[in-house]
Protein backbone atom coordinates (compact mmCIF):
# COMPACT_ATOMS: atom_id res chain seq x y z
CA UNK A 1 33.12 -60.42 -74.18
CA UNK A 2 29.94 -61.88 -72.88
CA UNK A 3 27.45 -63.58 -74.64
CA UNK A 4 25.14 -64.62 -72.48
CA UNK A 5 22.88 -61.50 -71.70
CA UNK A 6 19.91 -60.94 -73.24
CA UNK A 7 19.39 -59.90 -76.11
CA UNK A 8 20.52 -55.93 -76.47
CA UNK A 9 20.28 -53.50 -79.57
CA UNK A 10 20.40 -54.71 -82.88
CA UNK A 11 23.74 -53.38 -83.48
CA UNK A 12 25.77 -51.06 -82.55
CA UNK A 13 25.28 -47.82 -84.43
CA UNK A 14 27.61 -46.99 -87.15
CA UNK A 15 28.76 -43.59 -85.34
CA UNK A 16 29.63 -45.71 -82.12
CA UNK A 17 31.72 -48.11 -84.29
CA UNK A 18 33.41 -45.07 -86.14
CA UNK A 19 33.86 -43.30 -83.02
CA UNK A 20 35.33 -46.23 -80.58
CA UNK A 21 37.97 -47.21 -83.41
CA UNK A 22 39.02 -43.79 -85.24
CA UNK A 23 42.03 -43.97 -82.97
CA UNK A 24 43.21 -46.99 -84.98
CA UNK A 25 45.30 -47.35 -87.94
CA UNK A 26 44.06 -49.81 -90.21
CA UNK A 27 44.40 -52.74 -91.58
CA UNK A 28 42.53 -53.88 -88.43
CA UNK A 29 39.06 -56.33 -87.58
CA UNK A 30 36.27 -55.59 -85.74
CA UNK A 31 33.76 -57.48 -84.29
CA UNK A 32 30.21 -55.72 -82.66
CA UNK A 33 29.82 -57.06 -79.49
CA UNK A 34 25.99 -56.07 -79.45
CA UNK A 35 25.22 -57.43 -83.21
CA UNK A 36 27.05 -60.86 -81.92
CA UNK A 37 25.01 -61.32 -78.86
CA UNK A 38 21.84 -60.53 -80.93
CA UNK A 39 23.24 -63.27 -83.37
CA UNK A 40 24.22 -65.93 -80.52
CA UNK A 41 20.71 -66.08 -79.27
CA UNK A 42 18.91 -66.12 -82.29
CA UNK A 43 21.21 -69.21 -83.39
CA UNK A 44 20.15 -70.81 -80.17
CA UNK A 45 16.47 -69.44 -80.48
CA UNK A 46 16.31 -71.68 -84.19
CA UNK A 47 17.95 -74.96 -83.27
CA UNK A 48 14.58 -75.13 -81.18
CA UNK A 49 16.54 -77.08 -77.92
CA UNK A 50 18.53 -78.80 -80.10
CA UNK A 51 22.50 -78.20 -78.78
CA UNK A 52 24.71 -76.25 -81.20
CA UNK A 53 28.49 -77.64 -81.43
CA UNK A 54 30.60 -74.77 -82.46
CA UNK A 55 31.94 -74.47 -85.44
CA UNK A 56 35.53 -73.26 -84.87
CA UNK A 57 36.75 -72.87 -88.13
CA UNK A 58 34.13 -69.99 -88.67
CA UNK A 59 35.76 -68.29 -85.67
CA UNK A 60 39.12 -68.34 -85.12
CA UNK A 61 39.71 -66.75 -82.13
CA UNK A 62 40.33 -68.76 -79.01
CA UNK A 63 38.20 -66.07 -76.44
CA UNK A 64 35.32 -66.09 -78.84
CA UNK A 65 35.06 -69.77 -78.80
CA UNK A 66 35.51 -69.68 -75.12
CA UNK A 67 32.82 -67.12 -74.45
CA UNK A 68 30.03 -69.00 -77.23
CA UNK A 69 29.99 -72.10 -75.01
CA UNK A 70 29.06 -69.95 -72.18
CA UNK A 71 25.92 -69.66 -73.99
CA UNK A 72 23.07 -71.57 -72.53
CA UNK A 73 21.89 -73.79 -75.72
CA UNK A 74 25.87 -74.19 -77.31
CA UNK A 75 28.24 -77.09 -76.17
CA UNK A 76 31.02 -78.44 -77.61
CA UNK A 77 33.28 -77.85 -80.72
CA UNK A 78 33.54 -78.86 -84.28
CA UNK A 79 37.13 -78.46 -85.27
CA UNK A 80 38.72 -78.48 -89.02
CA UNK A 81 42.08 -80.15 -88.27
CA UNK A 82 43.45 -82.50 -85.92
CA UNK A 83 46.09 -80.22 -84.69
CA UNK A 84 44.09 -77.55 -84.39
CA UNK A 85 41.56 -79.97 -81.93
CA UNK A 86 44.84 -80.86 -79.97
CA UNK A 87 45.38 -77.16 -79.18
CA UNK A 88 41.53 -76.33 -77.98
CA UNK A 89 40.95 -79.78 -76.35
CA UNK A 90 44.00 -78.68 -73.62
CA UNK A 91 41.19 -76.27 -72.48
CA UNK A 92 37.87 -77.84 -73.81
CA UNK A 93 36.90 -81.34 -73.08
CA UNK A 94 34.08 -82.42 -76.53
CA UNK A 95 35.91 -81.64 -79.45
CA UNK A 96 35.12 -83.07 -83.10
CA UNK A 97 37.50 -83.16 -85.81
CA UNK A 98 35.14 -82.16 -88.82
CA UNK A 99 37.45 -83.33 -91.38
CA UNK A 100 39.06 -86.87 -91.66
CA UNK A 101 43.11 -86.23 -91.17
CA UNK A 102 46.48 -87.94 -91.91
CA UNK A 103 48.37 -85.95 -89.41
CA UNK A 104 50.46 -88.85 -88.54
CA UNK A 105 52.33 -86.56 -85.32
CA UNK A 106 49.20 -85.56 -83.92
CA UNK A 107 47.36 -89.43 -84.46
CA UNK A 108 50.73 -90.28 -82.70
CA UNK A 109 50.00 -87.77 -79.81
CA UNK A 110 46.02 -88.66 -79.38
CA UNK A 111 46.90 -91.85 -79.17
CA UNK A 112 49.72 -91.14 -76.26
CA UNK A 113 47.63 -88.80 -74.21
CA UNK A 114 44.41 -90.43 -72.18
CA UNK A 115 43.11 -87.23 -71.77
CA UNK A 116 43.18 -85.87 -75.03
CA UNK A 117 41.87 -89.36 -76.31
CA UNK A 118 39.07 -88.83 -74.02
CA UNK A 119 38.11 -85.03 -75.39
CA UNK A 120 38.68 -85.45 -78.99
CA UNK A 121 36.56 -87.36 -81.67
CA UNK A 122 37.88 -87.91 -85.23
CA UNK A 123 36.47 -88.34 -88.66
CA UNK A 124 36.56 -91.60 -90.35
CA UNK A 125 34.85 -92.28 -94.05
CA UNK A 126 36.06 -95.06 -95.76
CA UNK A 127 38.25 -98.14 -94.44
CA UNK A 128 41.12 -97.01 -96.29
CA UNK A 129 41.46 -93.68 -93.63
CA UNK A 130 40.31 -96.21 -90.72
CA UNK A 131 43.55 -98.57 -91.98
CA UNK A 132 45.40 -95.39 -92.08
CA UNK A 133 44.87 -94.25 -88.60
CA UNK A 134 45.01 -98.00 -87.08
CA UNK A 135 48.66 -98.15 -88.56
CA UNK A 136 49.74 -94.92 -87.00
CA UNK A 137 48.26 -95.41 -83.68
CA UNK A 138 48.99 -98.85 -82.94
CA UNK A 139 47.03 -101.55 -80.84
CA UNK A 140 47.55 -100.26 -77.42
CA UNK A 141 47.30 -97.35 -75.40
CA UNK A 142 43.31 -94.95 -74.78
CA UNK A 143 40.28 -96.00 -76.90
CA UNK A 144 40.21 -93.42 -79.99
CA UNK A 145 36.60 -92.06 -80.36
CA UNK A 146 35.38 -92.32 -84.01
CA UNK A 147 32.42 -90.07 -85.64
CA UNK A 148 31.51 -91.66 -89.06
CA UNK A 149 30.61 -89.14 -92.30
CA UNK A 150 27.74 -89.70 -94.03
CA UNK A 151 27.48 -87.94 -97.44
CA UNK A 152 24.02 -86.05 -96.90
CA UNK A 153 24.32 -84.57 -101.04
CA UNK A 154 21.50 -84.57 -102.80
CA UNK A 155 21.56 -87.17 -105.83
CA UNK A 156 19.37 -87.18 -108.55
CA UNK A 157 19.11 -89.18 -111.85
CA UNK A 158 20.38 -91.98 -110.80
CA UNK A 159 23.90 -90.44 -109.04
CA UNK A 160 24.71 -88.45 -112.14
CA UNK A 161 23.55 -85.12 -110.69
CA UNK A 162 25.07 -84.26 -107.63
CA UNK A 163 23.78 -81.34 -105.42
CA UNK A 164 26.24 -81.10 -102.35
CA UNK A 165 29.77 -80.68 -101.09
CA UNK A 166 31.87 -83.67 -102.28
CA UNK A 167 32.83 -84.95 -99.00
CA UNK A 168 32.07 -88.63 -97.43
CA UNK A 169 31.75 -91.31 -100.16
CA UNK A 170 29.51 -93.19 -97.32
CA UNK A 171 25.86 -92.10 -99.01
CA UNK A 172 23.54 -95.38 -98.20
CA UNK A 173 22.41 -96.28 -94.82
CA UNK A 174 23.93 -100.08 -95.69
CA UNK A 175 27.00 -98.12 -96.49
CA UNK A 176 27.34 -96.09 -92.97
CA UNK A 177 26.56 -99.85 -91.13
CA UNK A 178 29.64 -101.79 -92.89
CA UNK A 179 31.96 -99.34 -92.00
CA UNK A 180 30.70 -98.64 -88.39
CA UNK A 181 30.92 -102.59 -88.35
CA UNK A 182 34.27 -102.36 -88.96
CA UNK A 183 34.87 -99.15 -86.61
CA UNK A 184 33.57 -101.83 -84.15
CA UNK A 185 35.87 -104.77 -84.96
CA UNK A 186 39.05 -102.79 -84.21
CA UNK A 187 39.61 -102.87 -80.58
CA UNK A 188 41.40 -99.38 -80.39
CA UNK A 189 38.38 -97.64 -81.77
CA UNK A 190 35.52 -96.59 -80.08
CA UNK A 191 32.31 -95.34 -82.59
CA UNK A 192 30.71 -92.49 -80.86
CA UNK A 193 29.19 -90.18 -83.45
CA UNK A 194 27.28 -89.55 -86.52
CA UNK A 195 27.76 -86.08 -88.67
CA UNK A 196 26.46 -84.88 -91.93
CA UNK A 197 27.11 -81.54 -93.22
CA UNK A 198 24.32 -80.69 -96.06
CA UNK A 199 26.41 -77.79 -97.67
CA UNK A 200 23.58 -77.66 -100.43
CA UNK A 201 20.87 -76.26 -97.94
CA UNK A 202 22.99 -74.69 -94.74
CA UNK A 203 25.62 -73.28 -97.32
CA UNK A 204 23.76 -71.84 -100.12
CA UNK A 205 21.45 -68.60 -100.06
CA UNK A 206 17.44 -69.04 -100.63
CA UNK A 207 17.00 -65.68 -101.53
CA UNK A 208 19.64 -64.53 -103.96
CA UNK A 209 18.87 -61.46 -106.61
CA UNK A 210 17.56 -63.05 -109.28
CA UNK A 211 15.38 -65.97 -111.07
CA UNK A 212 17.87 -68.58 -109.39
CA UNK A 213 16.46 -68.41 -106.08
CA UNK A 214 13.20 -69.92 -106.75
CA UNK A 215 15.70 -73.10 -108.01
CA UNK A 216 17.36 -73.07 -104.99
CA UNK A 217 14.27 -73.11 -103.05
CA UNK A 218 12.97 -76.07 -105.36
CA UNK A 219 16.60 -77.96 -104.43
CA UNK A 220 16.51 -77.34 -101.15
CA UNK A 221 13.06 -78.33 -100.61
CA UNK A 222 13.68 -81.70 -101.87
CA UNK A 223 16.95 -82.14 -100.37
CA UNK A 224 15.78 -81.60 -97.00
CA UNK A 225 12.87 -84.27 -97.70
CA UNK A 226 14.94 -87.23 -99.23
CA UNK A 227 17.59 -86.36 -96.46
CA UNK A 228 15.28 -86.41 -93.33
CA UNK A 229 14.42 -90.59 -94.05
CA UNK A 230 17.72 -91.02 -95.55
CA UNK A 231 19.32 -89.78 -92.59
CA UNK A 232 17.07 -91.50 -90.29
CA UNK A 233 17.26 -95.22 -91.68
CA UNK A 234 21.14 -94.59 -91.47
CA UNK A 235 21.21 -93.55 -87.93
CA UNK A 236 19.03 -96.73 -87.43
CA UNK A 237 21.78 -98.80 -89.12
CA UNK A 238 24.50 -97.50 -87.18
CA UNK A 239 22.83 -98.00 -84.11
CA UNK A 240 22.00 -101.33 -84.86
CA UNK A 241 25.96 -101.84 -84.48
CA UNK A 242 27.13 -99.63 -81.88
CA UNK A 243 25.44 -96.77 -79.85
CA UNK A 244 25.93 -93.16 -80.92
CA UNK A 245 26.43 -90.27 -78.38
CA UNK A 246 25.76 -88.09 -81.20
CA UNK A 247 24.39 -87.39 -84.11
CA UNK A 248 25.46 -83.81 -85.93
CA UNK A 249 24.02 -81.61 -89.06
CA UNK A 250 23.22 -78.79 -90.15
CA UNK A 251 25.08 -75.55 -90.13
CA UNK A 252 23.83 -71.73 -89.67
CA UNK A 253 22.17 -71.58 -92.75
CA UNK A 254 20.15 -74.58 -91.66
CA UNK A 255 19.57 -74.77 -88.22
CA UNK A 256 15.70 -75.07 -87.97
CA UNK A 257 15.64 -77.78 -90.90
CA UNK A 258 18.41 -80.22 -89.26
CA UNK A 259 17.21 -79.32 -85.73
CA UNK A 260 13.58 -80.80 -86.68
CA UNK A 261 14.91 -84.12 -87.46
CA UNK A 262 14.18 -86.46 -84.47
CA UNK A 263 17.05 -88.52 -85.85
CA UNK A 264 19.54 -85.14 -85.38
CA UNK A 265 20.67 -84.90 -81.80
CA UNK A 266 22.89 -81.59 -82.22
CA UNK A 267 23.36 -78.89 -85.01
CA UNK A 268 26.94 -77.16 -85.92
CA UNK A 269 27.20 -73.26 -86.27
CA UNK A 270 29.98 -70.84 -86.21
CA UNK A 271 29.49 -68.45 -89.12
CA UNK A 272 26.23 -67.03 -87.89
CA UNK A 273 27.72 -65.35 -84.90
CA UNK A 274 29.79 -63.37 -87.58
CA UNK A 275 27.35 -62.85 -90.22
CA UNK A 276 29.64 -62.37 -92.87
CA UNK A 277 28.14 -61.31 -96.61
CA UNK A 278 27.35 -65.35 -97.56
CA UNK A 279 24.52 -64.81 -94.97
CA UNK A 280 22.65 -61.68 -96.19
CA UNK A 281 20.68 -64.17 -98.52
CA UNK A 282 18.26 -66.43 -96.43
CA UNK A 283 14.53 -66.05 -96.25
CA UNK A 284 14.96 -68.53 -92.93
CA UNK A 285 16.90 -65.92 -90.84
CA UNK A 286 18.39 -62.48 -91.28
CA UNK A 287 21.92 -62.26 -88.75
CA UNK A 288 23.14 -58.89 -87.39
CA UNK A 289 26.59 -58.33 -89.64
CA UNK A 290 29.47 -58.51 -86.78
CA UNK A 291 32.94 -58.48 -88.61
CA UNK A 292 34.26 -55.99 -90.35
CA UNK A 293 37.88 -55.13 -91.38
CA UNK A 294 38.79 -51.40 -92.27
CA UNK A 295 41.16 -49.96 -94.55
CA UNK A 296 42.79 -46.52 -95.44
CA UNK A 297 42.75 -44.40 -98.24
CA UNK A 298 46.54 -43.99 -99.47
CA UNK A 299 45.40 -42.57 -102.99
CA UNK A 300 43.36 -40.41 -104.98
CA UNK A 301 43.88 -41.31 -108.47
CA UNK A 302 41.09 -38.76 -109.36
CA UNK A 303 37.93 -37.37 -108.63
CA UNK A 304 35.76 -40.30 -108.94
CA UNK A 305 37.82 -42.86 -107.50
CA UNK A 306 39.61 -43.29 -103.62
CA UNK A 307 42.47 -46.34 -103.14
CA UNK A 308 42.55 -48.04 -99.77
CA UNK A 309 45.54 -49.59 -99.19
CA UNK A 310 44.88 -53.63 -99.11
CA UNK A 311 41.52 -55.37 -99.29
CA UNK A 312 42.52 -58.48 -101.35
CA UNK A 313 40.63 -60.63 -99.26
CA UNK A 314 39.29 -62.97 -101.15
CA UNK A 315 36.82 -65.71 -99.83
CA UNK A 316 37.78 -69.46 -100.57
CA UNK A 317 34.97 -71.27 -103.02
CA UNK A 318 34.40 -70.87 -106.72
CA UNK A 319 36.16 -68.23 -107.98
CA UNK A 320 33.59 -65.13 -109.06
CA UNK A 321 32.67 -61.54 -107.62
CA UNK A 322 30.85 -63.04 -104.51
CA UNK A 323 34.25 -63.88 -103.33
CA UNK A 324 35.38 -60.43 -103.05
CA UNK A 325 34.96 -58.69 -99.97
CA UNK A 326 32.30 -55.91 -99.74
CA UNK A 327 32.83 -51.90 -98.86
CA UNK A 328 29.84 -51.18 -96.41
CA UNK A 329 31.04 -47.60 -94.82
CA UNK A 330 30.91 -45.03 -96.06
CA UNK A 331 27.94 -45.84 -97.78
CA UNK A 332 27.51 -46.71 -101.59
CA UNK A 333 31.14 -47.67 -102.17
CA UNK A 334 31.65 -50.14 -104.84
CA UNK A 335 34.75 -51.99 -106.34
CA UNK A 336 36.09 -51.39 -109.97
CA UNK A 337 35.54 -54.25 -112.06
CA UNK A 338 39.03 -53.99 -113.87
CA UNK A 339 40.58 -54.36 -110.73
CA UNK A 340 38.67 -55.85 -108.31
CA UNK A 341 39.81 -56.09 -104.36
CA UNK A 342 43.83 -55.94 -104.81
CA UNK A 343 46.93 -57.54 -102.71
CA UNK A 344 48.16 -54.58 -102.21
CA UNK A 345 45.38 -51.72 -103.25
CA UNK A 346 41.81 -51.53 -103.90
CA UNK A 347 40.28 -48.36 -106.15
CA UNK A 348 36.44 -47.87 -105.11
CA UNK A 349 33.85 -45.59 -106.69
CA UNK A 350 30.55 -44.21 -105.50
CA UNK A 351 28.54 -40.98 -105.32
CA UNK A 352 30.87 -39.35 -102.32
CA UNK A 353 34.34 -40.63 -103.12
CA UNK A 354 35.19 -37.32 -103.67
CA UNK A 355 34.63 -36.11 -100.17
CA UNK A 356 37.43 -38.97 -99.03
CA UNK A 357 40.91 -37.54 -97.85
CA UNK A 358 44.34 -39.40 -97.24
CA UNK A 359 44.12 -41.65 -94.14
CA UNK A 360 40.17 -41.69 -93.83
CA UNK A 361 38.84 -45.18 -92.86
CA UNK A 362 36.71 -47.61 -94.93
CA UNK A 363 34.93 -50.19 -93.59
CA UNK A 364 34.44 -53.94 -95.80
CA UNK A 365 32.89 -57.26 -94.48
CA UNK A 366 34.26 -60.51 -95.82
CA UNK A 367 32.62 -63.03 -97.72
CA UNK A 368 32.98 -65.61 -95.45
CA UNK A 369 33.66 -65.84 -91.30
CA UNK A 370 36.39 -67.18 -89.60
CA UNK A 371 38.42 -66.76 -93.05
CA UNK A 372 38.86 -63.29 -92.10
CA UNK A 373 40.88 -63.75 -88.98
CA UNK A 374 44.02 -65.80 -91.26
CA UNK A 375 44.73 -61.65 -92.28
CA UNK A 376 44.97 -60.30 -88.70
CA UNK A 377 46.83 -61.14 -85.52
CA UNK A 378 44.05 -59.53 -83.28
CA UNK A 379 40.63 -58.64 -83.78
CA UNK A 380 39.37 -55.22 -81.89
CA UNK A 381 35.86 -55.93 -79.95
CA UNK A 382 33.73 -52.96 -79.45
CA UNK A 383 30.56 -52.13 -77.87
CA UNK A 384 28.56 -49.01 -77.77
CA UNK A 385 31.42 -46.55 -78.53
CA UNK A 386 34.30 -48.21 -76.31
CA UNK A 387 36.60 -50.39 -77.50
CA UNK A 388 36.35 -53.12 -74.19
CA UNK A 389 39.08 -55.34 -75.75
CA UNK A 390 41.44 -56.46 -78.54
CA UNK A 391 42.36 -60.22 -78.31
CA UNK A 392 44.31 -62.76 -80.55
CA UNK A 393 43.54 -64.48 -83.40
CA UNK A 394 44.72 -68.04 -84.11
CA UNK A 395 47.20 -65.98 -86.37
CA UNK A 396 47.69 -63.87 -83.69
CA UNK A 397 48.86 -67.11 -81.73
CA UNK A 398 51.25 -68.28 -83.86
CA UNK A 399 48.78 -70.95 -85.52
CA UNK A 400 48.23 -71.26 -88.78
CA UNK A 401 46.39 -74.67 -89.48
CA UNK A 402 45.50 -74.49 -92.69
């Protein structure tokens, strides 16, 4: 798959997708070629210069990964588990662990293994996981590159409202600068980075149905204020004890925002080269959907209402009915509230489910990105009305990291 054309058609037309794939017995994935080309340049187009570390846990698949960071504009990737870093850093060399770990075997093989040492950075938030990983490693062998967390929530009311993923308890620039003094001390460690993921602004829709968007845009409005000089002052600090190669934010749902901080020297995206439904809701930027997994119709309970066989998909987060994966083709398909999107059957309803027969195809997109990829061992790429290849998932490659 390449990426790095320009940009081509919108999307691929539904009757090229139906056409290239009707071959196929479902359950299988799809991703549009054209739709994530358009979306790959258009998340380089708003990080405005700004480099875009790939988000890998919104992918999933090794040769999609591979063929983003052929993009001009996208370097380097932002990993979810230390084993999982391990596995891509044999092939890439700037990987970032997103996520502090206690993977004692795979501290124990970083810290064997100059090269990997030199291609992967970890996440450290609190002494206690820097005491952790100083026990496991030991004193001597390759310097271990350390990225600190800063918690980039917004807190109101004096810290009793919190607006934000519950992540790093490092929140005050004073706070980043004692522990990146005591990254420092240790002579094993080496502090390289800086990341804050603000989940409240790149993670939560701006234009949702409904009065609760104009809150959101109130939140994120003042998030993305107190943030920028927070943000800044702590860079500052941390500078003030070690240099930083990096500094990361942002995500796709707020790549111009974190890109126009001068204190932000790279953004993180993954999802928006899928598109999945979370990102349908943005006034910032409106992605091409890309994924899609399709399903067949095993019964026909009656008249007004076709089973597909599968579609309990469900995307991680707060439980509720924006979890649940969404029927897109044909068109005007919805769920049944008593049953929802089942393990092993889904009923839908809609104005011409009584044209469906046994064994025709129907079309969902996921909630959520890479999450979609943990259900399938390979994922079928098409473009125009040819299906140009079918490669693994991590599934698919017998890795399942979380």
């Amino acid at each position: 798959m390449t990426l790095t054309q320009p940009d081509g058609p919108a999307r691929t037309p539904w009757v090229d997708l139906l056409a290239a794939t009707e071959h196929l017995d479902p359950p299988f994935a799809v991703l549009d070629v054209a739709a994530v080309r358009t979306n790959a340049h258009q998340l380089v187009s708003r990080a405005a210069g700004k480099p875009i570390r790939v988000a890998s846990k919104s992918i999933r698949v090794r040769s999609v990964i591979r063929d983003a960071l052929q993009v001009p504009g996208m370097s380097g990737i932002l990993a979810f588990t230390l084993p999982e870093a391990l596995w891509l850093a044999e092939e890439h060399e700037d990987v970032v662990v997103g996520y502090p770990t206690t993977h004692r075997a795979a501290l124990r093989r970083l810290a064997e293994d100059d090269e990997l040492a030199s291609r992967v950075t970890l996440m450290v938030d609190s002494p206690d996981h820097l005491d952790l990983t100083a026990a496991v490693v030991g004193p001597d062998g390759p310097p271990i590159r350390i990225c600190l967390e800063l918690d980039v929530s917004l807190r109101l009311a004096g810290g009793r409202v919190h607006l934000g993923a519950r992540r790093s308890p490092v929140h005050a620039p004073e706070e980043a600068a004692a522990l990146a003094r005591k990254v420092a001390a240790h002579p094993r460690f080496e502090l390289v980075g800086l990341m804050g993921y603000e989940g409240q602004i790149a993670g939560i829709g701006d234009n949702q149905p409904g009065l609760r968007r104009f809150a959101v845009r109130e939140m994120q409005r003042r998030s993305a204020a107190e943030l920028a000089e927070r943000r800044a002052d702590a860079v500052a600090a941390v500078r003030s004890v070690a240099p930083l190669e990096f500094v990361n934010g942002g995500g796709t749902g707020s790549l111009e925002l974190t890109a126009a901080e001068p204190a932000v020297t790279e953004v993180a995206a993954g999802s928006g080269l899928f598109a999945p439904r979370l990102f349908d809701f943005y006034t910032r930027f409106r992605p091409q959907p890309a994924a899609y997994f399709v399903l067949s119709v095993v019964r026909r309970p009656s008249p007004e209402h076709a089973t597909v066989l599968g579609g309990g998909w469900i995307a991680s987060g707060a439980a509720g009915k924006d979890r649940l994966p969404t029927p897109v083709w044909p068109p005007d398909l919805s769920l049944v509230d008593q049953e929802g999107a089942g393990e092993v059957q889904t009923p839908l309803v809609g104005p011409r489910v009584d044209e469906f027969g046994l064994g025709d195809h129907v079309w969902f997109r996921h909630t959520k990105a890479g999450e979609l990829c943990e259900h399938v061992d390979e994922i079928v790429l098409v473009e125009g009305d040819r299906v140009v290849d079918v490669v693994p998932t991590y599934r698919g490659e017998g890795k399942t990291f979380l």
